[in-house]
C-alpha atoms as a PDB file:
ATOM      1  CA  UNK A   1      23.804  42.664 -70.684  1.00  0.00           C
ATOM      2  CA  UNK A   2      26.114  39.515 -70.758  1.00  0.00           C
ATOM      3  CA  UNK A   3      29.261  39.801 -72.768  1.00  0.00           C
ATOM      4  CA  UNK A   4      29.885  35.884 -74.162  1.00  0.00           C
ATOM      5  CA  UNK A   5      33.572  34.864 -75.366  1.00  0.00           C
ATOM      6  CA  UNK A   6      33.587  32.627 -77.845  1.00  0.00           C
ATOM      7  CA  UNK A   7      33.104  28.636 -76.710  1.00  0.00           C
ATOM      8  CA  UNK A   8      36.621  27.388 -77.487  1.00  0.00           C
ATOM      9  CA  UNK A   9      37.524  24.060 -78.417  1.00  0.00           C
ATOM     10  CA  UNK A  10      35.983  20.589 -76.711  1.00  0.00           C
ATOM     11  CA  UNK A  11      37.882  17.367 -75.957  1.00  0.00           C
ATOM     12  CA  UNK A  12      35.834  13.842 -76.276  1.00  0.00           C
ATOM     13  CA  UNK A  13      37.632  11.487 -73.909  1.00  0.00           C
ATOM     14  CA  UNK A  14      36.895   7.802 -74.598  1.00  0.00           C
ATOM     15  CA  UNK A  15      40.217   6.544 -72.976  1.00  0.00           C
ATOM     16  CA  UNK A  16      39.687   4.535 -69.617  1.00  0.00           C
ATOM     17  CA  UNK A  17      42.981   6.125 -68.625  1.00  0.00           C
ATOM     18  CA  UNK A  18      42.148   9.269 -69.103  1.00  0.00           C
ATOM     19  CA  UNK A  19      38.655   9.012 -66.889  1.00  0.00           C
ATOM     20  CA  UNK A  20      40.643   7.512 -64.545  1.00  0.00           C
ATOM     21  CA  UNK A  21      43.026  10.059 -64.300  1.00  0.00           C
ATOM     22  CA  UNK A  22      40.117  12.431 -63.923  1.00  0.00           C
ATOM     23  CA  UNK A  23      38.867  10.982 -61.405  1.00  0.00           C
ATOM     24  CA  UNK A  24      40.242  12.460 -58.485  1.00  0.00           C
ATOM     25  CA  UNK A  25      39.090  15.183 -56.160  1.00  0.00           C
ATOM     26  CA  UNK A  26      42.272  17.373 -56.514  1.00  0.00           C
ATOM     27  CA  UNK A  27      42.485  17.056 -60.311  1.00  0.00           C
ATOM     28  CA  UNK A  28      38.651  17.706 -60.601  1.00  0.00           C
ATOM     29  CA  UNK A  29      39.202  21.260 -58.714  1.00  0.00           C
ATOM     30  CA  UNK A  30      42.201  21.546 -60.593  1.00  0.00           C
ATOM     31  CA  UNK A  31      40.550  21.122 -63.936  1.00  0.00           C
ATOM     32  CA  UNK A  32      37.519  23.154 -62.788  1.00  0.00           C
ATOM     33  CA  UNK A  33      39.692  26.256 -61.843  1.00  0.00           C
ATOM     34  CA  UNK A  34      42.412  26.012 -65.170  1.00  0.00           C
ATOM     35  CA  UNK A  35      38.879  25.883 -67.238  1.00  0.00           C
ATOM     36  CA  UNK A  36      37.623  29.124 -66.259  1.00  0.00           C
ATOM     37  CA  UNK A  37      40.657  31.281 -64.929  1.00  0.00           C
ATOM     38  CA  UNK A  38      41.917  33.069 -67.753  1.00  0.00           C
ATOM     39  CA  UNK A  39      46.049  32.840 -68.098  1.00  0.00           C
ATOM     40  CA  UNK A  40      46.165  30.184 -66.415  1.00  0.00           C
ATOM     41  CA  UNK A  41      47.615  29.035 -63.288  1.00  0.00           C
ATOM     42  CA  UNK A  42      50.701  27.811 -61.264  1.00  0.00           C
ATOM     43  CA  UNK A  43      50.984  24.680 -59.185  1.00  0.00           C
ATOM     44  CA  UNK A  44      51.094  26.872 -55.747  1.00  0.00           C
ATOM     45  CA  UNK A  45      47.393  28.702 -56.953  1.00  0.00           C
ATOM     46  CA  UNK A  46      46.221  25.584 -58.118  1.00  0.00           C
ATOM     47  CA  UNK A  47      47.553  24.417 -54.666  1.00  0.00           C
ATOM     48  CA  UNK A  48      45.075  26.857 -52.776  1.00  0.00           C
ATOM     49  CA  UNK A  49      41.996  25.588 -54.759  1.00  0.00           C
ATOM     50  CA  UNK A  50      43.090  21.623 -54.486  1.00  0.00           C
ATOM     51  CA  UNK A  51      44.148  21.909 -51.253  1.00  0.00           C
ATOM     52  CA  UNK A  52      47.507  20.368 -51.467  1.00  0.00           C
ATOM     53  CA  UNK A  53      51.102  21.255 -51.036  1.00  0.00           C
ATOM     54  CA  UNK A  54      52.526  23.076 -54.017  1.00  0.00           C
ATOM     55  CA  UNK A  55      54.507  19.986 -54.776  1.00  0.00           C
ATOM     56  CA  UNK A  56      51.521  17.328 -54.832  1.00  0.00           C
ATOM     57  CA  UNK A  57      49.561  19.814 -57.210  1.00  0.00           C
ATOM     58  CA  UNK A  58      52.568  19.728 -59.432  1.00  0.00           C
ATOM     59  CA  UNK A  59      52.474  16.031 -59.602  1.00  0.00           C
ATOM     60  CA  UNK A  60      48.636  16.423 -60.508  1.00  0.00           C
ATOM     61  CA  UNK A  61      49.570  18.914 -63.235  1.00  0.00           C
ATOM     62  CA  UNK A  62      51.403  16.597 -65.043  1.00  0.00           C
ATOM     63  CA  UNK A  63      49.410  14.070 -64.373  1.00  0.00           C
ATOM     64  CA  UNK A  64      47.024  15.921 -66.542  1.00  0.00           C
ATOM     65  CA  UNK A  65      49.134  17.193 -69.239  1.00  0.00           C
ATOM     66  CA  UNK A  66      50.779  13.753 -69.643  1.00  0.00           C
ATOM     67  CA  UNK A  67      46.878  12.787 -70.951  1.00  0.00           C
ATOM     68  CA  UNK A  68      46.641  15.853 -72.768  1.00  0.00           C
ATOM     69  CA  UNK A  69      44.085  17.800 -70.532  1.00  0.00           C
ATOM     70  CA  UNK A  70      46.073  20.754 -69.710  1.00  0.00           C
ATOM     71  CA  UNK A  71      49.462  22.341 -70.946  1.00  0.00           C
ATOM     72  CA  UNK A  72      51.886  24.919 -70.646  1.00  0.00           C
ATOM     73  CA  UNK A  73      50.396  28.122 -70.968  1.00  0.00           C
ATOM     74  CA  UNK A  74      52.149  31.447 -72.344  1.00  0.00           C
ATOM     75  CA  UNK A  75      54.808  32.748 -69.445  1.00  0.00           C
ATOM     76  CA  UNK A  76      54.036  35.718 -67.517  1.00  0.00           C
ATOM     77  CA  UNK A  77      57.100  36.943 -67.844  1.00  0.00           C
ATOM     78  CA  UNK A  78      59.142  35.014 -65.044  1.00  0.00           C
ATOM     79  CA  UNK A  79      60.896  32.186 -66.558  1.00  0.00           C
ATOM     80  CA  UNK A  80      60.692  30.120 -63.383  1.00  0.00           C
ATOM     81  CA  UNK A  81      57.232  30.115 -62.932  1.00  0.00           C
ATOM     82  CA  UNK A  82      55.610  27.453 -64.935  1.00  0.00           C
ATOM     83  CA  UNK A  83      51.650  28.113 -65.894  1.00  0.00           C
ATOM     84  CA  UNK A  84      49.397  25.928 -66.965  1.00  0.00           C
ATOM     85  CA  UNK A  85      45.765  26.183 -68.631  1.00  0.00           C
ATOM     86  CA  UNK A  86      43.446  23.600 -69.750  1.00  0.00           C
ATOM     87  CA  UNK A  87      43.567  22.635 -73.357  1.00  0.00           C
ATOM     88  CA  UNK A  88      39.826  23.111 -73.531  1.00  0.00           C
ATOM     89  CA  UNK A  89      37.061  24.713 -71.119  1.00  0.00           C
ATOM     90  CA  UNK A  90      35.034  21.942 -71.369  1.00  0.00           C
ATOM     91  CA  UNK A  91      35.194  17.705 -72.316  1.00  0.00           C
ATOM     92  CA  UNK A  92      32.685  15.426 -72.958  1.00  0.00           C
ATOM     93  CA  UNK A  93      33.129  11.865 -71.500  1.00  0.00           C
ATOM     94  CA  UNK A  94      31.559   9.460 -74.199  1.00  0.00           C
ATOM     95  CA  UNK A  95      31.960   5.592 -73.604  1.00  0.00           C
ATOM     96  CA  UNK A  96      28.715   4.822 -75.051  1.00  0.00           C
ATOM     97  CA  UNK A  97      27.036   1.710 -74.713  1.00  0.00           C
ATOM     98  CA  UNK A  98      28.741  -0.488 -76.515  1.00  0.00           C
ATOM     99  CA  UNK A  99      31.803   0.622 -74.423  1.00  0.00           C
ATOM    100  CA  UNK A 100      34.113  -2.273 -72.719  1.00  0.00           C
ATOM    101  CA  UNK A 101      33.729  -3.086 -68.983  1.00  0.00           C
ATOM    102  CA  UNK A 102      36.757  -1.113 -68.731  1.00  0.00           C
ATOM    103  CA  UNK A 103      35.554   2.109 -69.937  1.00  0.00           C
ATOM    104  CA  UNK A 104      31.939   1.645 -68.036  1.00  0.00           C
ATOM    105  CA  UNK A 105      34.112   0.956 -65.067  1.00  0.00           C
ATOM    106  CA  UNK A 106      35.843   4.373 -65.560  1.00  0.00           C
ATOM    107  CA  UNK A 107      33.412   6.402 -66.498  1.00  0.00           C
ATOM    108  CA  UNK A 108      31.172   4.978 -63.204  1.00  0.00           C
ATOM    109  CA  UNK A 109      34.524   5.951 -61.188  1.00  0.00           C
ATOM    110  CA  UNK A 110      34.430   9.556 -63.185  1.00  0.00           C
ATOM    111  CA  UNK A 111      30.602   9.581 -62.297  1.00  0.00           C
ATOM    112  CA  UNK A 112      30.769   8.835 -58.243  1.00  0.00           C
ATOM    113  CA  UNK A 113      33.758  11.355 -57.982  1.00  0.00           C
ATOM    114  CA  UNK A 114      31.543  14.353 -59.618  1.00  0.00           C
ATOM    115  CA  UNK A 115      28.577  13.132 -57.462  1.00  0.00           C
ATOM    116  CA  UNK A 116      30.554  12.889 -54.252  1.00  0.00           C
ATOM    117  CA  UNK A 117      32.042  16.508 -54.656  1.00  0.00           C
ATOM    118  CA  UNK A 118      28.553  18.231 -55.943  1.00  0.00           C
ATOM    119  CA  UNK A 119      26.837  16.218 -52.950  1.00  0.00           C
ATOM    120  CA  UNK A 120      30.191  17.813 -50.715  1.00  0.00           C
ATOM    121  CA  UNK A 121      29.038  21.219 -52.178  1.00  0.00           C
ATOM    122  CA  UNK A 122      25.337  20.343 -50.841  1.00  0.00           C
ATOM    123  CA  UNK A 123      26.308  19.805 -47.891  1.00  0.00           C
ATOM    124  CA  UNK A 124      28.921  23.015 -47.856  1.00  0.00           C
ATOM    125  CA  UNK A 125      26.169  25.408 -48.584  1.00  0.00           C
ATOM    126  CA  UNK A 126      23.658  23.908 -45.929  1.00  0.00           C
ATOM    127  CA  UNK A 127      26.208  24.750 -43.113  1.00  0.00           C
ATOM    128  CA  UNK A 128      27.057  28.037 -44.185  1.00  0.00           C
ATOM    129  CA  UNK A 129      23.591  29.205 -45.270  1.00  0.00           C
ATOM    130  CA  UNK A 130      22.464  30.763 -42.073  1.00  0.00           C
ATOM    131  CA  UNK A 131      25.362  32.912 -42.266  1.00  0.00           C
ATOM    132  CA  UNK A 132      24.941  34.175 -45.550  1.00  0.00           C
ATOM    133  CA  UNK A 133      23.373  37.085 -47.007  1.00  0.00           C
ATOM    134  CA  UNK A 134      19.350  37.513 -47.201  1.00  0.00           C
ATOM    135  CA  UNK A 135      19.434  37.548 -51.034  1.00  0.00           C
ATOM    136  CA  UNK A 136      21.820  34.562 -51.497  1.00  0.00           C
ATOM    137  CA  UNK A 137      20.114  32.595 -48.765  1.00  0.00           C
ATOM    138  CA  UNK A 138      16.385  33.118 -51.067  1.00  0.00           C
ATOM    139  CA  UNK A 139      17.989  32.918 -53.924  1.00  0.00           C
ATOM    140  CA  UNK A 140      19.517  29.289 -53.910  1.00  0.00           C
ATOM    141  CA  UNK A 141      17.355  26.415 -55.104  1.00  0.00           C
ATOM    142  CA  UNK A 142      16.802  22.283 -54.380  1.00  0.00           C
ATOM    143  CA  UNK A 143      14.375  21.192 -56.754  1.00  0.00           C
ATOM    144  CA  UNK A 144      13.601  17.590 -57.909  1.00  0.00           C
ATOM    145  CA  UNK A 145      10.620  16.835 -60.113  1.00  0.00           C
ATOM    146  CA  UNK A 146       9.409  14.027 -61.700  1.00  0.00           C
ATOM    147  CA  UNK A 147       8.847  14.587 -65.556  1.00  0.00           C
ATOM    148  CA  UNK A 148       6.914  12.367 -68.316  1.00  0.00           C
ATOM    149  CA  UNK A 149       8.636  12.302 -71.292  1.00  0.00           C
ATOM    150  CA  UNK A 150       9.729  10.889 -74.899  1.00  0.00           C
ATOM    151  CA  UNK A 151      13.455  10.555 -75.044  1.00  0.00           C
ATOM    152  CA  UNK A 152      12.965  13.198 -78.178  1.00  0.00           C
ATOM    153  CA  UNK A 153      11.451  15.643 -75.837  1.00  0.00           C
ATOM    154  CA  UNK A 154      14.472  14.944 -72.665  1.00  0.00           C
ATOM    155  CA  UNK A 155      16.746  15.815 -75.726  1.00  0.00           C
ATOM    156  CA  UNK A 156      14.818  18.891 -76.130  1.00  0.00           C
ATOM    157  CA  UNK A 157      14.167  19.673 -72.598  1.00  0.00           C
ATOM    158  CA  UNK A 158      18.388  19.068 -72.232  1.00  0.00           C
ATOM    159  CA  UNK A 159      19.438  21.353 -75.456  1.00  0.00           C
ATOM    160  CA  UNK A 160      16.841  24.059 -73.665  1.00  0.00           C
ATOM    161  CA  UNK A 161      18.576  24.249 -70.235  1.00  0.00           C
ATOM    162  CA  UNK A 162      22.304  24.010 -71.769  1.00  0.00           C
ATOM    163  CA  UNK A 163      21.398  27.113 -73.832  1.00  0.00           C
ATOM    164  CA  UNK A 164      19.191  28.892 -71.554  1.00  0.00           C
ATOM    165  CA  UNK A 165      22.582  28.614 -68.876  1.00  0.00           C
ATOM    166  CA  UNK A 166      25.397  28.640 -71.481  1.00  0.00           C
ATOM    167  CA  UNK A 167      25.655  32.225 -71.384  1.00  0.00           C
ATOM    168  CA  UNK A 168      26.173  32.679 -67.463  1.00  0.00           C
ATOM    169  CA  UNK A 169      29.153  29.855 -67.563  1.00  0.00           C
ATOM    170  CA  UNK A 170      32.093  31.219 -65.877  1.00  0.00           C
ATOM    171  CA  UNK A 171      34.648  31.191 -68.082  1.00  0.00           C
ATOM    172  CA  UNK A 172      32.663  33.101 -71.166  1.00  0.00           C
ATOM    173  CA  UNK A 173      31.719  35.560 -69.057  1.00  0.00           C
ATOM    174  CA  UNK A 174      34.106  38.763 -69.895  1.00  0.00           C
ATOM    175  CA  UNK A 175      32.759  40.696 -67.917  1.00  0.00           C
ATOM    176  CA  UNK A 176      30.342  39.317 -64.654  1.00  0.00           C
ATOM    177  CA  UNK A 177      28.320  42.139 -62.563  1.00  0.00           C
ATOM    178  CA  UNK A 178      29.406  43.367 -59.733  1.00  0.00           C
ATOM    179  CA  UNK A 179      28.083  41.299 -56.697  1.00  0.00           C
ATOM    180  CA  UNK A 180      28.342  38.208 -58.819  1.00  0.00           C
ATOM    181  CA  UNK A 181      30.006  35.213 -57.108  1.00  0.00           C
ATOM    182  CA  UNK A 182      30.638  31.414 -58.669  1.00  0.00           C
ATOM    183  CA  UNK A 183      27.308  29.006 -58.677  1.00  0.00           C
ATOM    184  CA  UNK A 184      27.338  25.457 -59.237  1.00  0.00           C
ATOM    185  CA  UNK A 185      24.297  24.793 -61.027  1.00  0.00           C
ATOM    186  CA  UNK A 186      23.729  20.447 -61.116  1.00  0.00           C
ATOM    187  CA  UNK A 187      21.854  19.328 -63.519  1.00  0.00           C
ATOM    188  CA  UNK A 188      20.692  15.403 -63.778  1.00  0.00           C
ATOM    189  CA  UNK A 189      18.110  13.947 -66.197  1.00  0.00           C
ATOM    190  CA  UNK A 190      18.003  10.388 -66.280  1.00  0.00           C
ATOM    191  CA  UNK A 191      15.262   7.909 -67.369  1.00  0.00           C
ATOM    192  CA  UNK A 192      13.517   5.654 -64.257  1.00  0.00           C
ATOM    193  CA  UNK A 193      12.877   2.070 -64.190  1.00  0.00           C
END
């Protein structure tokens, strides 16, 4: 059975700053890894995951906490080491349609970054996957279907997958199974011309 923490708070970003800040391969894997490591993180383990120097992931880290999207996070006990966290697990861009051509032009920015690395993770996978285990080889997926829907029933259909996956999300799992490793699970709906 699947232990769930509770879903803890969620930041709306609207600020073309702030997207732009966002958008940027190390702070993206930055942000990933503070939103689901519990405790936190320093600069030289978020280092490891960005790929940068200790010093470069510092400047990333504030960076993000000057816009609010991580901060400090309770000391482990050695007053040199500075830990950080993300303020929340998860944000929600919203610029909306009536948004400036500023804040389009960010949130397309924040858009082709995400796309970039998840097509980067395609790509990953399909060079390693001869190498890996039979059962993770048959168990990943590539789908892509075309669907005929009312925009009431892609609301639906969108509210049904969120839930149906919301309680394998990494960070409100307490406790995973043993064998279990981190998926990235990329999920696109979008209306066709």
């Amino acid at each position: 059975m699947t232990e769930e923490r509770p879903e803890q708070r969620r930041v709306t970003i609207s600020d073309p700053q702030v997207m732009r800040a966002l958008a940027h391969p190390a702070r993206m894997a930055i942000m990933e890894h503070l939103s689901t490591v519990e405790g936190g993180a320093t600069a030289t383990e978020c280092a490891q995951i960005a790929g940068l120097s200790p010093s470069a992931t510092s400047y990333h880290l504030r960076e993000l906490a000057k816009y609010g999207l991580i901060e400090e996070a309770p000391s482990r006990g050695d007053a040199r080491e500075r830990v950080w966290q993300a303020f929340s697990p998860s944000y929600y861009i919203e610029s909306g349609p009536d948004a400036d051509s500023e804040a389009r032009a960010a949130e397309a920015a924040l858009v082709e970054a995400h796309m970039a690395r998840d097509s980067q993770r395609v790509r990953d996978w399909i060079q390693r996957a001869p190498d890996e285990p039979r059962e993770w080889y048959e168990a990943a997926w590539f789908s892509d279907s075309l669907l005929q829907l009312t925009a009431e029933e892609l609301t639906g259909l969108n509210n049904a997958i969120q839930k149906l996956i919301e309680p394998y999300r990494r960070r409100l799992r307490a406790n995973p199974p043993a064998g279990s490793r981190s998926v990235a699970v990329q999920y696109r709906a979008l209306p066709l011309d």
